[in-house]
N, C-alpha and C. Protein backbone atom coordinates (compact mmCIF):
# COMPACT_ATOMS: atom_id res chain seq x y z
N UNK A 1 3.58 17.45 -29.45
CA UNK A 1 2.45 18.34 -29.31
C UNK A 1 1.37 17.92 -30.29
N UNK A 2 0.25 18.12 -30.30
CA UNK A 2 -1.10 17.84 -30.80
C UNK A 2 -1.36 18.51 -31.57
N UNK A 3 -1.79 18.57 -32.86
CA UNK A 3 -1.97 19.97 -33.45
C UNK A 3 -3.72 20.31 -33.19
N UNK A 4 -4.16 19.77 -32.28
CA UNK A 4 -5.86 20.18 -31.72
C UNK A 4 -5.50 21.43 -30.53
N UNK A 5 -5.80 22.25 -31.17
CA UNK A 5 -5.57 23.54 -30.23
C UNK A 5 -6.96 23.01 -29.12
N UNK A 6 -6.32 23.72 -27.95
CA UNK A 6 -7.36 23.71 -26.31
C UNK A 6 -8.46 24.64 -26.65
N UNK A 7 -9.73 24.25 -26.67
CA UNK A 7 -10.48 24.81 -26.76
C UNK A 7 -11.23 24.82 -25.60
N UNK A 8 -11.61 25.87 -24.72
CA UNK A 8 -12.88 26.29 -23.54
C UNK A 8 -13.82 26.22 -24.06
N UNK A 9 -14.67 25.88 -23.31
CA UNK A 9 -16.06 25.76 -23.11
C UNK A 9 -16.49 27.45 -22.67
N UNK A 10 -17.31 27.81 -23.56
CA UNK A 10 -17.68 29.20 -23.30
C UNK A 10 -18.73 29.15 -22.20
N UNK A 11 -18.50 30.47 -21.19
CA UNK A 11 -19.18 30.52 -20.38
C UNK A 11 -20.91 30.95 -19.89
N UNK A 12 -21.58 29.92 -18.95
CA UNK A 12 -22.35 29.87 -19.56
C UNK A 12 -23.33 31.48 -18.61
N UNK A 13 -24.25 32.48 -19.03
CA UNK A 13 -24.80 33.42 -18.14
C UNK A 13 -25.61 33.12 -17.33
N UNK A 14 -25.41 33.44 -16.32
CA UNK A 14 -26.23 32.68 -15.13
C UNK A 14 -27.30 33.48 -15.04
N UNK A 15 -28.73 33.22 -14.91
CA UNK A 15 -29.49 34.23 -14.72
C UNK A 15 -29.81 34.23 -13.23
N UNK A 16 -30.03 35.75 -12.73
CA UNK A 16 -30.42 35.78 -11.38
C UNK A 16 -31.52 34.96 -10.71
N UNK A 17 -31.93 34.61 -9.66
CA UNK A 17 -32.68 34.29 -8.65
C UNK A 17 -33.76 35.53 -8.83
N UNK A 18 -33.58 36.95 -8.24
CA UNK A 18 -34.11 37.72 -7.76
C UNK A 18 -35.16 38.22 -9.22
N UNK A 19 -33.97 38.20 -10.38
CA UNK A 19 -34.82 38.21 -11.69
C UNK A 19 -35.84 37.31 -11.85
N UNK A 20 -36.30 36.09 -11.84
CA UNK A 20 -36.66 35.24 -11.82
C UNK A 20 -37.82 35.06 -10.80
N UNK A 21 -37.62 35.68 -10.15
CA UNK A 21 -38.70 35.68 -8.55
C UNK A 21 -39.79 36.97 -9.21
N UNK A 22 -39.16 37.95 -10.10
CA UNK A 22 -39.52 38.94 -10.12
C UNK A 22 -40.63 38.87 -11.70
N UNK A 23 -40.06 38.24 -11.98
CA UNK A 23 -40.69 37.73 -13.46
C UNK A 23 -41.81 36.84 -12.90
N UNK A 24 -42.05 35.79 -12.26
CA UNK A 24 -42.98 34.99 -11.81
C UNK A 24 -43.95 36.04 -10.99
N UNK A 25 -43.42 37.01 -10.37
CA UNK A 25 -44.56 37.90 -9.61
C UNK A 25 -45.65 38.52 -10.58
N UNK A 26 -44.59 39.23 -11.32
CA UNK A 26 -45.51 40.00 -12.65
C UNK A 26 -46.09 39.11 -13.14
N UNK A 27 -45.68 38.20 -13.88
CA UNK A 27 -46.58 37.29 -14.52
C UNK A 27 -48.17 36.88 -13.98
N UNK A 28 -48.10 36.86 -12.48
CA UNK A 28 -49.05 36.46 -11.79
C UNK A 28 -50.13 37.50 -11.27
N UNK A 29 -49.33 38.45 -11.53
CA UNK A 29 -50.06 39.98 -10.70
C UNK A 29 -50.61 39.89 -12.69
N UNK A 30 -50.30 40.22 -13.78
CA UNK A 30 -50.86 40.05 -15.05
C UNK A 30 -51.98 39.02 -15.23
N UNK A 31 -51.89 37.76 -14.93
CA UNK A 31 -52.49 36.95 -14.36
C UNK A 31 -54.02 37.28 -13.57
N UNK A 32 -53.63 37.37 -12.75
CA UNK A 32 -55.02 38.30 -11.28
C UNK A 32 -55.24 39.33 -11.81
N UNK A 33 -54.98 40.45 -12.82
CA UNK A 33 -55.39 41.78 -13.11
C UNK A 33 -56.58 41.13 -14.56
N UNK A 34 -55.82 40.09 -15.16
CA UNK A 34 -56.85 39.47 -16.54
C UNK A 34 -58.25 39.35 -15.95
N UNK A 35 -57.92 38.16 -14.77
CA UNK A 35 -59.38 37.59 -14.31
C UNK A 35 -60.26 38.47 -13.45
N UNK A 36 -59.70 39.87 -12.98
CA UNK A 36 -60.49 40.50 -12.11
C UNK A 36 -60.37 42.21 -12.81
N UNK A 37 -61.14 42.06 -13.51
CA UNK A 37 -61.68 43.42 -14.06
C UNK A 37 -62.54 44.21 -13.56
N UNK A 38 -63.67 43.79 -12.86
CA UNK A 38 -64.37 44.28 -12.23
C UNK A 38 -64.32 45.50 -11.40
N UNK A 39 -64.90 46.54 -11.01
CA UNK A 39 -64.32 48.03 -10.20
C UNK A 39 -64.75 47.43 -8.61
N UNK A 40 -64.02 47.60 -8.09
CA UNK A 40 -64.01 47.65 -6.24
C UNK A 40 -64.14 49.06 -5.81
N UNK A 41 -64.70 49.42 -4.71
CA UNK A 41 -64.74 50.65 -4.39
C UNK A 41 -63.84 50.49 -2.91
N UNK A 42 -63.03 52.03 -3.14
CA UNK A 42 -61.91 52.36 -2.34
C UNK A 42 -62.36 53.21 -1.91
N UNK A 43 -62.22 53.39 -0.50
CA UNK A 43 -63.01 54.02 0.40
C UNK A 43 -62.74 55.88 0.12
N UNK A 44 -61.44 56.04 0.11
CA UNK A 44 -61.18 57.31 -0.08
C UNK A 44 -61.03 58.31 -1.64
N UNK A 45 -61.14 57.20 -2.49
CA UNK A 45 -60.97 57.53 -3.82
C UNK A 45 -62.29 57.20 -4.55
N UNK A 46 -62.97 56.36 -4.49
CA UNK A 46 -64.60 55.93 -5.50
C UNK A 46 -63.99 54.35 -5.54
N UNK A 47 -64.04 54.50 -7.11
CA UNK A 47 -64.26 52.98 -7.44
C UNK A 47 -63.12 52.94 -8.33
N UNK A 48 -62.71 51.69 -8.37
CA UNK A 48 -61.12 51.44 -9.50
C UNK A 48 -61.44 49.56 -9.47
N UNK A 49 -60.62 49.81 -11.15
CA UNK A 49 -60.44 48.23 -11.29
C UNK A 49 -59.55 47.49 -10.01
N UNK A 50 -59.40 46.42 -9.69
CA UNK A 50 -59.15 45.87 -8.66
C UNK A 50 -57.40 45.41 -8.95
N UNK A 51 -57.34 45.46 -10.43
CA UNK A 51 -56.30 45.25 -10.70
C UNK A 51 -54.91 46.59 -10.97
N UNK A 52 -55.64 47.91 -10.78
CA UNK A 52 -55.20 49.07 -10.52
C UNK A 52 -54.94 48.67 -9.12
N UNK A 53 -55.49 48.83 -8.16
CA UNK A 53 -55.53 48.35 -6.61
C UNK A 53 -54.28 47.67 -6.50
N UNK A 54 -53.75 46.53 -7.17
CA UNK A 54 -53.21 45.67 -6.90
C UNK A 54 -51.43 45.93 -7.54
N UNK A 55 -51.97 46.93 -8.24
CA UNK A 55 -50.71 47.44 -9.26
C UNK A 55 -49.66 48.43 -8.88
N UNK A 56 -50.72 48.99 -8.03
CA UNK A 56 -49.87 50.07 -7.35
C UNK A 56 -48.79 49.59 -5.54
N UNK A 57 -49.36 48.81 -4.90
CA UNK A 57 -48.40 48.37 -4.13
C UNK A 57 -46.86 47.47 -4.86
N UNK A 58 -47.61 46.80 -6.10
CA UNK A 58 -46.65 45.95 -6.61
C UNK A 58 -45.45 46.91 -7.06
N UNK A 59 -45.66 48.12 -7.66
CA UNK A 59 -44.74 49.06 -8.34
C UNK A 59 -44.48 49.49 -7.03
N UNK A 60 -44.72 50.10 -5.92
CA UNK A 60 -44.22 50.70 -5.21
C UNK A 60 -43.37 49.63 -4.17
N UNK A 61 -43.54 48.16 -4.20
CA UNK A 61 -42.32 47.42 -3.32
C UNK A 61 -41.10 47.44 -3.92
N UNK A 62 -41.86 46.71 -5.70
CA UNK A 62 -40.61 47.08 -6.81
C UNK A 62 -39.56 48.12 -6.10
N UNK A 63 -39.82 49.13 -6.62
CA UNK A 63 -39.20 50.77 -6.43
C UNK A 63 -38.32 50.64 -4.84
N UNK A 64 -38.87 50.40 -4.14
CA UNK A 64 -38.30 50.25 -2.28
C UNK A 64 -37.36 49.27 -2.41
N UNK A 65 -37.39 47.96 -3.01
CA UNK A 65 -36.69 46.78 -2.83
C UNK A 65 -35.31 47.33 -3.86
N UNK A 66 -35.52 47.48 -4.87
CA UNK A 66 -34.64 48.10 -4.99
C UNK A 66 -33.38 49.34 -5.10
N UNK A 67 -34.38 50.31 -4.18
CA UNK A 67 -33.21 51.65 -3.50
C UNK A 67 -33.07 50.85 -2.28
N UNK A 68 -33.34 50.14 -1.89
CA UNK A 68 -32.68 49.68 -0.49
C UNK A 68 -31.21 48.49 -0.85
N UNK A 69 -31.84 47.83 -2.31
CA UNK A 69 -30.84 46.89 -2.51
C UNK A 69 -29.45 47.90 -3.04
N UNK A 70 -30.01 48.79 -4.09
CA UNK A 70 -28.57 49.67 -4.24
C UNK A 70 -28.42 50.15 -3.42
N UNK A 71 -29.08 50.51 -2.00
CA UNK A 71 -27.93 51.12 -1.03
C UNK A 71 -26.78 50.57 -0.25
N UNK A 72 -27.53 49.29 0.17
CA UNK A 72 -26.78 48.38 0.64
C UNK A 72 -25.32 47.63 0.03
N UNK A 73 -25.21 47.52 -1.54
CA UNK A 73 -24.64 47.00 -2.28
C UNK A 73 -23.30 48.23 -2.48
N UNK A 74 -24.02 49.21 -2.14
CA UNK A 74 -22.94 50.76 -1.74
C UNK A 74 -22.52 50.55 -0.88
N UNK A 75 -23.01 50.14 0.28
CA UNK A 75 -21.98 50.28 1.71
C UNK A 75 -21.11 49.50 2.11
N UNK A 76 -21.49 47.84 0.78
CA UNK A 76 -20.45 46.76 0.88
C UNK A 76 -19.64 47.44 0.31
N UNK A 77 -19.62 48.24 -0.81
CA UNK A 77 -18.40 48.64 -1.50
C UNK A 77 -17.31 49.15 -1.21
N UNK A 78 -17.72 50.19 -0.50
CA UNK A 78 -17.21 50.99 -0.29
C UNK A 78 -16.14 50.56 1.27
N UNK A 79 -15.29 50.06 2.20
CA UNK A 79 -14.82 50.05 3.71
C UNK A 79 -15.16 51.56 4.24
N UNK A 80 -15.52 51.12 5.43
CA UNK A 80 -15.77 52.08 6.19
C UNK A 80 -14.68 52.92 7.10
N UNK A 81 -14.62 53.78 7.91
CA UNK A 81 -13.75 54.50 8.55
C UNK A 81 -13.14 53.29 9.53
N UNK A 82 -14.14 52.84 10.50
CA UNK A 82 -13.73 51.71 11.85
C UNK A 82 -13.11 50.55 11.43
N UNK A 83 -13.42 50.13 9.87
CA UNK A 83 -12.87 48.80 9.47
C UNK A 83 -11.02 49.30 9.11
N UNK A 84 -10.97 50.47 8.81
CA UNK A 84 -9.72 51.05 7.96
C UNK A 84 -8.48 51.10 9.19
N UNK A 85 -9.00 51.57 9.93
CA UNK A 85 -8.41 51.85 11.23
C UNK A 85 -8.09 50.26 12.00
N UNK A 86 -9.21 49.68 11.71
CA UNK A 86 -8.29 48.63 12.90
C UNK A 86 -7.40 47.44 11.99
N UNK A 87 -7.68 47.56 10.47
CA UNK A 87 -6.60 46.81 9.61
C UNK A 87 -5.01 47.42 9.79
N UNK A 88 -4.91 49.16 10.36
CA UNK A 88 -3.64 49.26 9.90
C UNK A 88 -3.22 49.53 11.80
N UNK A 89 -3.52 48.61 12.45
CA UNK A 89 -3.43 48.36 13.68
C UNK A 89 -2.39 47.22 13.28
């Protein structure tokens, strides 16, 4: 026997895709809100920076993309009634 104990290679954290997609958005929507300060007028409200305009769809896909992703990630979890039934077939 060797007296060099086995040492692993510690593992390394993978960072997400979706993180990463999501970080490049902001960055860019931060980006377009710097260079466009200027007020636009919105038809039903007056006038707003353009980068308000732009801020509020971005937070509100945010918010949707992910209650749809935790719902979905629930229904993998969980087997359903029809799947239960035809395994103990």
């Amino acid at each position: 026997m060797s007296d060099n104990p086995i040492t692993t290679p510690t593992p390394r954290r993978r960072i997400p895709v979706r993180l990463i997609v999501f970080v490049l958005l902001a960055v860019g929507l931060v980006a377009f809100a710097y260079l466009n300060t200027d007020p636009i007028r919105v038809r039903p409200f007056g006038e707003a920076p353009l980068w308000q305009i732009m801020l509020l769809p971005f937070g509100a896909g945010t918010i949707v993309g992910w209650t749809v992703r935790s719902k979905f990630r629930f229904r993998n979890d969980a087997p359903n009634r029809a799947s239960a039934a035809n395994r103990s077939e």
